[in-house]
C-alpha atoms as a PDB file:
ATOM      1  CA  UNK A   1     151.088 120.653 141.435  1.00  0.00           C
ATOM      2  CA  UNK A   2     148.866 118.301 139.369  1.00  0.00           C
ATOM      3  CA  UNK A   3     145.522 120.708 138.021  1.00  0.00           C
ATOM      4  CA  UNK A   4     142.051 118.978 138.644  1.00  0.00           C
ATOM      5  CA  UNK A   5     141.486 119.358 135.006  1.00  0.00           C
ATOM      6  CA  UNK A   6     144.587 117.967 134.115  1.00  0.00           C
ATOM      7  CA  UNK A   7     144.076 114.097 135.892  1.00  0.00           C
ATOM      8  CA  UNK A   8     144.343 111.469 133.820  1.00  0.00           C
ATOM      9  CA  UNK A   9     140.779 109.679 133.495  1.00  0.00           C
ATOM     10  CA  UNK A  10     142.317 106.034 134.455  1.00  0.00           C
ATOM     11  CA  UNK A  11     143.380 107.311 137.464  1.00  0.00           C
ATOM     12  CA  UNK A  12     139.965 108.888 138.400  1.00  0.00           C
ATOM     13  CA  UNK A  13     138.391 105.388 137.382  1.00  0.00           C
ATOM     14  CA  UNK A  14     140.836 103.330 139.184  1.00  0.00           C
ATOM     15  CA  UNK A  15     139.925 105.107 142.381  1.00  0.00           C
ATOM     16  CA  UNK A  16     135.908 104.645 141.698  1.00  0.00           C
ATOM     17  CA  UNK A  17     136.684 100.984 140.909  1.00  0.00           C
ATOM     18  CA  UNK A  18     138.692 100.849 144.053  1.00  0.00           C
ATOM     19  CA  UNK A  19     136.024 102.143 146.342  1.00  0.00           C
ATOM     20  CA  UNK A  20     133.809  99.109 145.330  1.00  0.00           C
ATOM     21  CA  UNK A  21     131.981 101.839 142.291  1.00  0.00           C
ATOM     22  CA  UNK A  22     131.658 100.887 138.687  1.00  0.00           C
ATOM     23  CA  UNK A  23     132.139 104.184 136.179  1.00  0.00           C
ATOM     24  CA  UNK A  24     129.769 104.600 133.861  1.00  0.00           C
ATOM     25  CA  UNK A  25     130.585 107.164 131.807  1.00  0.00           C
ATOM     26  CA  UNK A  26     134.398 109.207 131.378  1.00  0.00           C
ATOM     27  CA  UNK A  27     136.109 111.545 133.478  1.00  0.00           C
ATOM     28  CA  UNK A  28     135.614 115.039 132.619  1.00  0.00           C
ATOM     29  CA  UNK A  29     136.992 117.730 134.947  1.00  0.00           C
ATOM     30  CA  UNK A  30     137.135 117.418 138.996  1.00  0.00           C
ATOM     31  CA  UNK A  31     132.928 119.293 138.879  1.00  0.00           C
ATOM     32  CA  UNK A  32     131.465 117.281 136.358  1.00  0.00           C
ATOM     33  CA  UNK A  33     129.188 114.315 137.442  1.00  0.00           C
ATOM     34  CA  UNK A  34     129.971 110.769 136.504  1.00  0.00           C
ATOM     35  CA  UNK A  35     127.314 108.498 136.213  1.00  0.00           C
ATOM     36  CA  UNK A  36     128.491 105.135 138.371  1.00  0.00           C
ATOM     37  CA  UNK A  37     127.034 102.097 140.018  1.00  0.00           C
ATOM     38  CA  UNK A  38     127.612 102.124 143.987  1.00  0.00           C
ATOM     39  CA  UNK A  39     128.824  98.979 145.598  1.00  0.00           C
ATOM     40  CA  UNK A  40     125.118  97.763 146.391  1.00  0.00           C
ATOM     41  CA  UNK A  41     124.477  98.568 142.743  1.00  0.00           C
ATOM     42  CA  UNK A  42     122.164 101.515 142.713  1.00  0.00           C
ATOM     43  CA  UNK A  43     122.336 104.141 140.159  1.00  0.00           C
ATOM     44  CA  UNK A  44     124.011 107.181 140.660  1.00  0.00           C
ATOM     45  CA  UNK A  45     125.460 110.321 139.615  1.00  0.00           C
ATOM     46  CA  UNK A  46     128.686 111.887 141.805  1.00  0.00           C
ATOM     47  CA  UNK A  47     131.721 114.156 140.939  1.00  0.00           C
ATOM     48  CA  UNK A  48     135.032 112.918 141.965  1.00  0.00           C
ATOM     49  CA  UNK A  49     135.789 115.556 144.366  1.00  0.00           C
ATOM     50  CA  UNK A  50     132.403 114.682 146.417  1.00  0.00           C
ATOM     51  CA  UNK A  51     133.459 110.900 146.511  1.00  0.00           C
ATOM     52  CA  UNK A  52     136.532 111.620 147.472  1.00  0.00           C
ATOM     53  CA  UNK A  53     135.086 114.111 150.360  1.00  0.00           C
ATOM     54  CA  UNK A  54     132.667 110.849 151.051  1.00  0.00           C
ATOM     55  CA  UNK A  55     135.266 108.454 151.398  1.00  0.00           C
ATOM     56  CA  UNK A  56     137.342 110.828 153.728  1.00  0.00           C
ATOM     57  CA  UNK A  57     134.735 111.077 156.097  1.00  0.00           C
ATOM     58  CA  UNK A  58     133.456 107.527 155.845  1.00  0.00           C
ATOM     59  CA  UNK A  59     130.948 107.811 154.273  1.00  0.00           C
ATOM     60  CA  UNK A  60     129.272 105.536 151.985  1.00  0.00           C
ATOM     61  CA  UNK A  61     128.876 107.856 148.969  1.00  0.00           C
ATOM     62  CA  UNK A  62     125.567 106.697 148.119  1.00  0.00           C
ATOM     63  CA  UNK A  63     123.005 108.552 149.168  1.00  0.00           C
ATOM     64  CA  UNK A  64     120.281 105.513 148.809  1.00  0.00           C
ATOM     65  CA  UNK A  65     122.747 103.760 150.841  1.00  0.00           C
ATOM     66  CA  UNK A  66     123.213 106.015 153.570  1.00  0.00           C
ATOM     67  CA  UNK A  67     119.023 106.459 153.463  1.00  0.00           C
ATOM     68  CA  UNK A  68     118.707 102.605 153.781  1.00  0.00           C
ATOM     69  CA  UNK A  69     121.137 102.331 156.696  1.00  0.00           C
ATOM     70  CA  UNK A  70     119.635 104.840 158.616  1.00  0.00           C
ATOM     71  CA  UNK A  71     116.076 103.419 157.968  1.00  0.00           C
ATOM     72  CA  UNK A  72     117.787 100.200 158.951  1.00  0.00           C
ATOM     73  CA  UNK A  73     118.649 101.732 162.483  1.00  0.00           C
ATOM     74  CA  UNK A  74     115.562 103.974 163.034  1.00  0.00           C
ATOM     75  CA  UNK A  75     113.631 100.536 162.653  1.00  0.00           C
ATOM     76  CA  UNK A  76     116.067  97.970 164.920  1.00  0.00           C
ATOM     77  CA  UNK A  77     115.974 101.060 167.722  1.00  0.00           C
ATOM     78  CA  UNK A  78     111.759 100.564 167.369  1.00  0.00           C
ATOM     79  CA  UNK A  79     112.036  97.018 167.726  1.00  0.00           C
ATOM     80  CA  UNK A  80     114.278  97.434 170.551  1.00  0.00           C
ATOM     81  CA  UNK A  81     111.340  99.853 172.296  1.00  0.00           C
ATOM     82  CA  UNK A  82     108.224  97.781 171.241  1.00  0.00           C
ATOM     83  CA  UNK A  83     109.964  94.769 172.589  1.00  0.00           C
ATOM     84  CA  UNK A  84     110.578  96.384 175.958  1.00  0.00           C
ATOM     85  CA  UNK A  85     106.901  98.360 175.878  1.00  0.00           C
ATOM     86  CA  UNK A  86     105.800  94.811 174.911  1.00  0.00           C
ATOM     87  CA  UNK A  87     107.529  92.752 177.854  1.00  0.00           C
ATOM     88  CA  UNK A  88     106.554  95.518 180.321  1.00  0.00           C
ATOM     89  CA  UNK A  89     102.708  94.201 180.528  1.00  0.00           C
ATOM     90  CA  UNK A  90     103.659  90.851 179.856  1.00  0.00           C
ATOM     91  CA  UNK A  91     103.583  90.027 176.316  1.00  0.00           C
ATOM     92  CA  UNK A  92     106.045  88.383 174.398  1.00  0.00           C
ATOM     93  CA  UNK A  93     107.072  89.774 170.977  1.00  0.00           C
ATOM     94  CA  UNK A  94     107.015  87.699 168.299  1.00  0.00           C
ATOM     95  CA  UNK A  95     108.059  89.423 165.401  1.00  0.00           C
ATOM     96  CA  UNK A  96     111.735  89.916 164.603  1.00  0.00           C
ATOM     97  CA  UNK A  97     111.777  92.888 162.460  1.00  0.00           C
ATOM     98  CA  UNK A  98     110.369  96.628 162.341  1.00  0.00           C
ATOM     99  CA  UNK A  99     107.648  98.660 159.744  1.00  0.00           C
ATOM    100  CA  UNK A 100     106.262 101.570 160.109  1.00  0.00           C
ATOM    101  CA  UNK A 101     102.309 100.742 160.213  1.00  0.00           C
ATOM    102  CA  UNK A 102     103.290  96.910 159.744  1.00  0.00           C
ATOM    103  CA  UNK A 103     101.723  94.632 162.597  1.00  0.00           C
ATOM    104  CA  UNK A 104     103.673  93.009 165.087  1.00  0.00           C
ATOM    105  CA  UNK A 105     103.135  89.624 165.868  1.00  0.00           C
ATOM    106  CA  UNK A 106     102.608  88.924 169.903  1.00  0.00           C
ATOM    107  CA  UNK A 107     101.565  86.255 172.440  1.00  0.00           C
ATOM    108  CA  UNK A 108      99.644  88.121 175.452  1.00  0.00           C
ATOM    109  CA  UNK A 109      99.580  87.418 178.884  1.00  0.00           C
ATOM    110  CA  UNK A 110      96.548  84.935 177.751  1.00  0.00           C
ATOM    111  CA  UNK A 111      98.387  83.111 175.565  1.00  0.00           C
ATOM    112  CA  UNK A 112      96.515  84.701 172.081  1.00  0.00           C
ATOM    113  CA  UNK A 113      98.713  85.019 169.644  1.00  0.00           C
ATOM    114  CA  UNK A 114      97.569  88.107 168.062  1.00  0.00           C
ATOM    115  CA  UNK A 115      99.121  91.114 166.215  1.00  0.00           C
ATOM    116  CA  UNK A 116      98.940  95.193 166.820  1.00  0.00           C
ATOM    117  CA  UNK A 117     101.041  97.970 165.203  1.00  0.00           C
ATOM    118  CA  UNK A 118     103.225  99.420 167.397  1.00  0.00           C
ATOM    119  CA  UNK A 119     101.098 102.955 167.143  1.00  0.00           C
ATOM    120  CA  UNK A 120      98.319 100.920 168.104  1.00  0.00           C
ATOM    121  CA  UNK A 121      99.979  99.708 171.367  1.00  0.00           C
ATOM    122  CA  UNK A 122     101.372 102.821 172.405  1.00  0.00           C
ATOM    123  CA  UNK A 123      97.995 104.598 172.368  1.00  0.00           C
ATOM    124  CA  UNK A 124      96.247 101.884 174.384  1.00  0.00           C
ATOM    125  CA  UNK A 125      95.354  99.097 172.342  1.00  0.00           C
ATOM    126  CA  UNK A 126      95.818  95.594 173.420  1.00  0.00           C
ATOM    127  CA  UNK A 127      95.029  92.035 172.656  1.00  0.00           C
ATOM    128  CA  UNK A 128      91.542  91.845 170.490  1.00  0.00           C
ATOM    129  CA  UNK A 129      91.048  88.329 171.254  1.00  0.00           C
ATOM    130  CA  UNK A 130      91.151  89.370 175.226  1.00  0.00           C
ATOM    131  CA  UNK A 131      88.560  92.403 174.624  1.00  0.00           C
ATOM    132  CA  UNK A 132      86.197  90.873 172.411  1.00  0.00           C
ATOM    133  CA  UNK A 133      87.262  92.819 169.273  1.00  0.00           C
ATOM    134  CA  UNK A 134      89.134  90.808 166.875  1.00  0.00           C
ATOM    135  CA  UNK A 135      87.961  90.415 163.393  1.00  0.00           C
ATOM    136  CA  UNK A 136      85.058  88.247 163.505  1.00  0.00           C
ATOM    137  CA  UNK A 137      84.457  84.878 161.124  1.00  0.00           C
ATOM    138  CA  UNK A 138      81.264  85.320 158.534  1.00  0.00           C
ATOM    139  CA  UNK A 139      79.595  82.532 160.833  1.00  0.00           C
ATOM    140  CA  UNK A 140      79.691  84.924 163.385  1.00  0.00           C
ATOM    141  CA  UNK A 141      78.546  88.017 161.648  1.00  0.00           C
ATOM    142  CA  UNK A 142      75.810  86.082 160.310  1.00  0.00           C
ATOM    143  CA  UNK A 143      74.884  84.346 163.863  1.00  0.00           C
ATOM    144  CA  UNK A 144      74.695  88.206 165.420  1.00  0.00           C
ATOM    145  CA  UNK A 145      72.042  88.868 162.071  1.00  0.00           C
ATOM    146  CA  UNK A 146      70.276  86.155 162.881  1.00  0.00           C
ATOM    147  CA  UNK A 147      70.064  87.047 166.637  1.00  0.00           C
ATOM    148  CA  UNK A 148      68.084  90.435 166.100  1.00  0.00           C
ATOM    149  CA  UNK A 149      65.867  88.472 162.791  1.00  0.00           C
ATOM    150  CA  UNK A 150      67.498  89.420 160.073  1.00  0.00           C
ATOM    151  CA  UNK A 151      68.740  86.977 157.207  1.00  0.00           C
ATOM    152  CA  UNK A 152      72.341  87.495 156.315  1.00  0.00           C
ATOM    153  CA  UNK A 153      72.407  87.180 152.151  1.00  0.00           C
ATOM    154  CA  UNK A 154      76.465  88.565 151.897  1.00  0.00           C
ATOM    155  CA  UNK A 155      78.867  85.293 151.792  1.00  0.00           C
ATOM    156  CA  UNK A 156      81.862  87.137 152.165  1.00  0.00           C
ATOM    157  CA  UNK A 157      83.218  89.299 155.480  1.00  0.00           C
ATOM    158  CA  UNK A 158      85.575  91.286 155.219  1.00  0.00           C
ATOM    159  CA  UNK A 159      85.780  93.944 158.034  1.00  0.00           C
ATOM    160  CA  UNK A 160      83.400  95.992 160.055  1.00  0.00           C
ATOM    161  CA  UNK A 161      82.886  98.525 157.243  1.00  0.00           C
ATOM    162  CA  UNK A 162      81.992  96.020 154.480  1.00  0.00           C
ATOM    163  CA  UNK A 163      78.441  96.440 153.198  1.00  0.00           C
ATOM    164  CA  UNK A 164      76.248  93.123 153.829  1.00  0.00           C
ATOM    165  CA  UNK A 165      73.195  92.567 151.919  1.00  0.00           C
ATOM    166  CA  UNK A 166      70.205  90.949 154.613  1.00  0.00           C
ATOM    167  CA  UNK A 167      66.758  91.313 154.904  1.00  0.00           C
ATOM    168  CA  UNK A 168      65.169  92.673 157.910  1.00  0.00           C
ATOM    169  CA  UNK A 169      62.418  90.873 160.008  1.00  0.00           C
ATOM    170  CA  UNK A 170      59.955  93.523 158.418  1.00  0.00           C
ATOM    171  CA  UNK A 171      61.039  91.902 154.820  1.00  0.00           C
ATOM    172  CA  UNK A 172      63.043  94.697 153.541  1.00  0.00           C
ATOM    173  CA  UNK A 173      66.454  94.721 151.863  1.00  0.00           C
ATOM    174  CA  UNK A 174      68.825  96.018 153.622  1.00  0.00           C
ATOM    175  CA  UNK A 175      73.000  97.108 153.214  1.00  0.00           C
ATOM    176  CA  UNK A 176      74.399  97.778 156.222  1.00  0.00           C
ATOM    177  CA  UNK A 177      78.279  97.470 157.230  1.00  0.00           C
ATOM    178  CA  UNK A 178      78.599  95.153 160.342  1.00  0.00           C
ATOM    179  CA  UNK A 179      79.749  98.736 162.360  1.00  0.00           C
ATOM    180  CA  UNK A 180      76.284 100.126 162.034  1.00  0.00           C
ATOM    181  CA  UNK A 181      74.435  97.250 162.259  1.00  0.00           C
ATOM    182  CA  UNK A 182      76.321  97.456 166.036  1.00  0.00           C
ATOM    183  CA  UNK A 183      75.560 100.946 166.567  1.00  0.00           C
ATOM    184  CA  UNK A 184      71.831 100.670 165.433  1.00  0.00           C
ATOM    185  CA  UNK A 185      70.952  98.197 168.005  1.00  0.00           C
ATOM    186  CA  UNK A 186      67.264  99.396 167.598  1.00  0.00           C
ATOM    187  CA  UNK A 187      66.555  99.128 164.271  1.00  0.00           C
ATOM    188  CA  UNK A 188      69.747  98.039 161.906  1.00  0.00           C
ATOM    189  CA  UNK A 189      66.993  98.817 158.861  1.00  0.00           C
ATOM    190  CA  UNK A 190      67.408 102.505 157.633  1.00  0.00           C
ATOM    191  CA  UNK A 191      63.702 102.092 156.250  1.00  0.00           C
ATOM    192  CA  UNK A 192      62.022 100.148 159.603  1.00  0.00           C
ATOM    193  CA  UNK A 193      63.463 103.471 161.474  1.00  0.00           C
ATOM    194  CA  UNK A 194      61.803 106.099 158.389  1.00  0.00           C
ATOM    195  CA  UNK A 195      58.714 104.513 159.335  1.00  0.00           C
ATOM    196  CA  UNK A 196      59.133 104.317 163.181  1.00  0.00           C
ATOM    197  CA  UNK A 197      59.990 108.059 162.768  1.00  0.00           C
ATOM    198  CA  UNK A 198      57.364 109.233 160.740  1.00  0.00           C
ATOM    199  CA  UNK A 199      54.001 110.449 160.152  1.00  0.00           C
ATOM    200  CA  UNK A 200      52.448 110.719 163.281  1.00  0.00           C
ATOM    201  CA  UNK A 201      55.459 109.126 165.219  1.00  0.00           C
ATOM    202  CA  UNK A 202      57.584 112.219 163.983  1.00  0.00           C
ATOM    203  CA  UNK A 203      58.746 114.777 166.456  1.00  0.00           C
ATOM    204  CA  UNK A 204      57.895 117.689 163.522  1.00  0.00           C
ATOM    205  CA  UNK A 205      54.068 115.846 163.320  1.00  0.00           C
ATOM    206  CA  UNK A 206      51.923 118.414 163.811  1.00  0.00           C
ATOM    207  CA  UNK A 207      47.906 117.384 164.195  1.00  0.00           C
ATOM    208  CA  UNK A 208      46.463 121.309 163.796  1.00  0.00           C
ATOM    209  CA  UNK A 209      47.921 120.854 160.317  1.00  0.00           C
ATOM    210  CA  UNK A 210      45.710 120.115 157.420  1.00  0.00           C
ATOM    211  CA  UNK A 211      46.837 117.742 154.667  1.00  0.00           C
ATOM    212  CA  UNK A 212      47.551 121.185 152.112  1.00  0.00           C
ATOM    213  CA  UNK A 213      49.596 122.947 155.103  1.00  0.00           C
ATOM    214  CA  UNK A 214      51.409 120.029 155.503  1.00  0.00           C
ATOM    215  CA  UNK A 215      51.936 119.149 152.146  1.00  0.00           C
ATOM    216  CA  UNK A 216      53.087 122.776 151.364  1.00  0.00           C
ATOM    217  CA  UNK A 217      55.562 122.870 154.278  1.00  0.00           C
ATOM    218  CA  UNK A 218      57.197 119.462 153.497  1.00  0.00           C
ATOM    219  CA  UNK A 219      57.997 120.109 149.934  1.00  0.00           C
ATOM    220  CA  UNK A 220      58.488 123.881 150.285  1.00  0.00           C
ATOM    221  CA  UNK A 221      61.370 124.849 149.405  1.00  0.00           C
ATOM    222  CA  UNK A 222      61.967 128.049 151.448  1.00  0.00           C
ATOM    223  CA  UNK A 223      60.768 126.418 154.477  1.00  0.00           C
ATOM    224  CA  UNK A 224      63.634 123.795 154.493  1.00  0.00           C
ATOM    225  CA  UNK A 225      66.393 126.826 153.488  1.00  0.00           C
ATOM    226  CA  UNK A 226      64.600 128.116 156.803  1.00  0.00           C
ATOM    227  CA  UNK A 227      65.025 125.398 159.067  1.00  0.00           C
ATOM    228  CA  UNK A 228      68.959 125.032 157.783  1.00  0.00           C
ATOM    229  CA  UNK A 229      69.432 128.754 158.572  1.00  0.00           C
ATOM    230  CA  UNK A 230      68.054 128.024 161.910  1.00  0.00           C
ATOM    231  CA  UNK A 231      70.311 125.007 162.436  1.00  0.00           C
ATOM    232  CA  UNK A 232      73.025 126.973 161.311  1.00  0.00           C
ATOM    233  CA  UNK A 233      72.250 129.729 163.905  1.00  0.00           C
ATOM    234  CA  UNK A 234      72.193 127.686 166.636  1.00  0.00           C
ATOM    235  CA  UNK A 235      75.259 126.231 165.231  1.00  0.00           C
ATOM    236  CA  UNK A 236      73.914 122.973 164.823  1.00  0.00           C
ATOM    237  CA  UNK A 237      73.147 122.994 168.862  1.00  0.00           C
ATOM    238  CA  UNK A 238      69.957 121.673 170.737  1.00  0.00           C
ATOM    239  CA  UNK A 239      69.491 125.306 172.431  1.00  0.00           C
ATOM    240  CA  UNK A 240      68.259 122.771 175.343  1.00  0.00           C
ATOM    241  CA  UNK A 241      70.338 120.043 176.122  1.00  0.00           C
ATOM    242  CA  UNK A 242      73.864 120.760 173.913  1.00  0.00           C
ATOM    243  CA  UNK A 243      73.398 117.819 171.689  1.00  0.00           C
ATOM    244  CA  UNK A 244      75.220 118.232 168.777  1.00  0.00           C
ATOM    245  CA  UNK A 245      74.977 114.682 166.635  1.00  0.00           C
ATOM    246  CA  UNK A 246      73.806 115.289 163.020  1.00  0.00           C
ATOM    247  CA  UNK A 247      70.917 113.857 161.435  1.00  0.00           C
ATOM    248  CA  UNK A 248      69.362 114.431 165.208  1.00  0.00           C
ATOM    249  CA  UNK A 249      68.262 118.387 164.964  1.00  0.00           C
ATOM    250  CA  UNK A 250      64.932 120.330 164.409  1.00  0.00           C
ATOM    251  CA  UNK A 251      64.221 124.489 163.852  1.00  0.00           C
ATOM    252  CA  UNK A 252      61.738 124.593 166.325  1.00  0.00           C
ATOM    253  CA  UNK A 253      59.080 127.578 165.445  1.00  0.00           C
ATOM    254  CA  UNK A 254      58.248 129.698 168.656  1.00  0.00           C
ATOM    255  CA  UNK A 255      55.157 131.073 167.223  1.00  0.00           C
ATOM    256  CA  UNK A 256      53.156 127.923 165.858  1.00  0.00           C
ATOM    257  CA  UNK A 257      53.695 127.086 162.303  1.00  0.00           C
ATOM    258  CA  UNK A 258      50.058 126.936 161.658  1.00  0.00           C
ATOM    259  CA  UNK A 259      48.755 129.923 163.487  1.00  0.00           C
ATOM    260  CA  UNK A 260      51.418 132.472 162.504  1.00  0.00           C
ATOM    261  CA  UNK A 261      51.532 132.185 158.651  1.00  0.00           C
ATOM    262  CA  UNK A 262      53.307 135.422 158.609  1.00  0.00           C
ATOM    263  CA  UNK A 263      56.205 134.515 160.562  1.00  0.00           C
ATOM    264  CA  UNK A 264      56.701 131.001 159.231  1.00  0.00           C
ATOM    265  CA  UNK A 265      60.137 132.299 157.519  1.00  0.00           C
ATOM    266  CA  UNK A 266      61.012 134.252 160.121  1.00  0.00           C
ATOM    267  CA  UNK A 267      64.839 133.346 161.395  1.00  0.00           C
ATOM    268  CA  UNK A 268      64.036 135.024 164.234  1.00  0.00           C
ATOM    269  CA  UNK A 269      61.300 132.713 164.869  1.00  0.00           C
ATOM    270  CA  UNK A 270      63.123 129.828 164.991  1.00  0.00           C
ATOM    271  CA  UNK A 271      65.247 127.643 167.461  1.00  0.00           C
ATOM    272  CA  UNK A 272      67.328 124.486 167.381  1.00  0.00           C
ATOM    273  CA  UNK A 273      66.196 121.463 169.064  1.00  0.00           C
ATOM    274  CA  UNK A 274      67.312 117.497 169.018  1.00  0.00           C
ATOM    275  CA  UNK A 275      64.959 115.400 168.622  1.00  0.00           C
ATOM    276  CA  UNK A 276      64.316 114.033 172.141  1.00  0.00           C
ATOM    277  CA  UNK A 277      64.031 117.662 173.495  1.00  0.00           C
ATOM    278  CA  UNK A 278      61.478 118.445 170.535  1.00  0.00           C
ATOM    279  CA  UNK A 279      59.774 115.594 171.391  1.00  0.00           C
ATOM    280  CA  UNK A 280      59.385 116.780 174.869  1.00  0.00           C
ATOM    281  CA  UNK A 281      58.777 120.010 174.358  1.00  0.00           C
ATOM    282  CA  UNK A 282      55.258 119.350 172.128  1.00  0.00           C
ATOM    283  CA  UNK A 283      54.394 116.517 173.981  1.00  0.00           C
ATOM    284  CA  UNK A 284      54.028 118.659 177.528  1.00  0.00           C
ATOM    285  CA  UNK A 285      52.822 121.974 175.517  1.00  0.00           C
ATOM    286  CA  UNK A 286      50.885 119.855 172.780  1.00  0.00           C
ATOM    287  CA  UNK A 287      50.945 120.998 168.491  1.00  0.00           C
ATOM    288  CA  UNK A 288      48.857 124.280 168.697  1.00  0.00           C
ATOM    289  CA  UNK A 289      49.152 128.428 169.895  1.00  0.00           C
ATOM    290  CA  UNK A 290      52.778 127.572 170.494  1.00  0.00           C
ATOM    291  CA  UNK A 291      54.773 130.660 171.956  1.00  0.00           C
ATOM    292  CA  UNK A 292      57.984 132.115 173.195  1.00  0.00           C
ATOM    293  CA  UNK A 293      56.915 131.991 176.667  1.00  0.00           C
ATOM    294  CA  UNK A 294      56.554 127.997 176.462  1.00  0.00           C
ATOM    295  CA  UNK A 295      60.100 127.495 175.295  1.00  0.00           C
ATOM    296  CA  UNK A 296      61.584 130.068 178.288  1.00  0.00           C
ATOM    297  CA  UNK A 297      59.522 127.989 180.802  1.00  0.00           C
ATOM    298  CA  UNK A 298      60.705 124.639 178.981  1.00  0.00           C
ATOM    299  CA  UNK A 299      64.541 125.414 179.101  1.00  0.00           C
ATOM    300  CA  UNK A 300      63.688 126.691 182.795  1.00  0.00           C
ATOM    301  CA  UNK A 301      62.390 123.670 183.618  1.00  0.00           C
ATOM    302  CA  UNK A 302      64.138 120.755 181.657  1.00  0.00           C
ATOM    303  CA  UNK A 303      67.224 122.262 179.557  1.00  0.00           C
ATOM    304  CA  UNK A 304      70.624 120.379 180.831  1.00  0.00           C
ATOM    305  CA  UNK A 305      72.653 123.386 179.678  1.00  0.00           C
ATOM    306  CA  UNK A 306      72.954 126.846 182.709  1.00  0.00           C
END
């Protein structure tokens, strides 16, 4: 019986060449890798007893190989399903070939001729032209400035999160992405809403204040550590009406700021309110001899949470 160590190296080679490989480097002993091209022509190292083992079982003996043909079949099976989740509500699928996170070109029932990942579809999304959400045109975006007063300055669009330069009907300078623009169907000016929101149009404006209390509180350092411990108390919870949105929450003192000195600091003194609900609260109990008692009668009264 022929040893392993013992095979002649043409005969090794022969058999690579044979099974569509080209050797690059010698036979050594039946263990030792041999560096090789595969038949598609990637790189490779194998021994001759695993290509032997690969061409037994029918293999390919390329692992790149084997990792592109089963890509290959994991992506014609999702073609296969799109195509049928596709013709199920009436669309037609356009596109004749499968990527993860890659579009797929469609016609819906409409007639658009749109495109949607496949992730997108499965979780509910469907044609943007038909809802109203496709990617506007910089005519448009500009058109929807112009609608509320502003003056569009950007010249390029790219999505809903690109920052546009515009000035505001109140002359300021504004960069906004198109998405909050949308969602700030108020204002759409971060400083026309400072100014609509403070001063005496703040919820935290308090008129028994003199100009020194108030200047002390607002750049008082312990006092704004104060309110965040409150905040972070209340976990960041109107204890009124549950509203949780950030940017939108107040430490509410229960003893008045201005006629309880001593217990300004006081965590205990302290509770979390959104702006609306602060709002509320001072405007039916007014700025001065605030107490415990008022906020007990307030949630009684108005909070949304049992």
């Amino acid at each position: 019986m022929t040893s392993h160590n013992s095979l002649n190296p043409e005969v090794v080679k022969n058999y690579f060449i044979q099974a569509g490989f080209t050797p690059l480097s010698d036979y050594v002993n039946w263990d030792t890798p041999i560096k090789c091209l595969c038949p598609k022509g990637h790189k490779r190292s194998t021994t001759f007893s695993n290509l032997k083992k690969a061409i037994k079982k029918g293999t390919r003996g390329c692992q790149q190989c084997g990792d592109e043909a089963r890509s290959q079949r994991e992506n014609s099976q999702a073609l296969e399903e799109a195509r049928a989740l596709f013709a199920a509500e009436g669309y037609t699928l356009l596109s004749t070939e499968y990527k993860a996170k890659k579009p797929l070109d469609f016609i819906c029932p409409n007639g658009h001729k749109h495109s949607i990942p496949l992730i997108g579809f499965k979780q509910g999304a469907r044609c943007a032209l038909c809802v109203g959400n496709a990617r506007k045109k910089l005519s448009e975006v500009k058109q929807a400035f112009e609608d509320r007063g502003f003056n569009l300055l950007s010249d390029s669009y790219k999505n809903v999160n690109t920052k546009l330069e515009a000035i505001c009907p109140q002359g300021h300078k504004v960069k906004v992405s198109f998405l909050s623009f949308n969602k700030n169907t108020k204002y759409g000016c971060a400083k026309c809403q400072a100014a609509a929101n403070s001063g005496l149009n703040s919820a935290n404006y308090n008129i028994n204040l003199t100009a020194e209390d108030r200047a002390k509180r607002d750049y008082n350092p312990a006092n704004k550590k104060w309110s965040k411990d409150v905040l972070e108390a209340f976990n960041f919870t109107c204890y009124s009406c549950g509203d949780d949105r950030g940017g939108n929450l107040h430490a509410h003192h229960l003893w008045s700021y201005a006629d309880n000195p001593e217990l300004r600091l006081d965590l205990d003194n302290g509770v979390c309110l959104c702006n609306k609900c602060h709002t509320e609260f001072h405007n039916h109990y007014g700025y001065g001899e605030n107490n415990p008692n008022q906020i007990e009668e307030y949630l009684g009264q108005f909070s949304l949470i049992d």
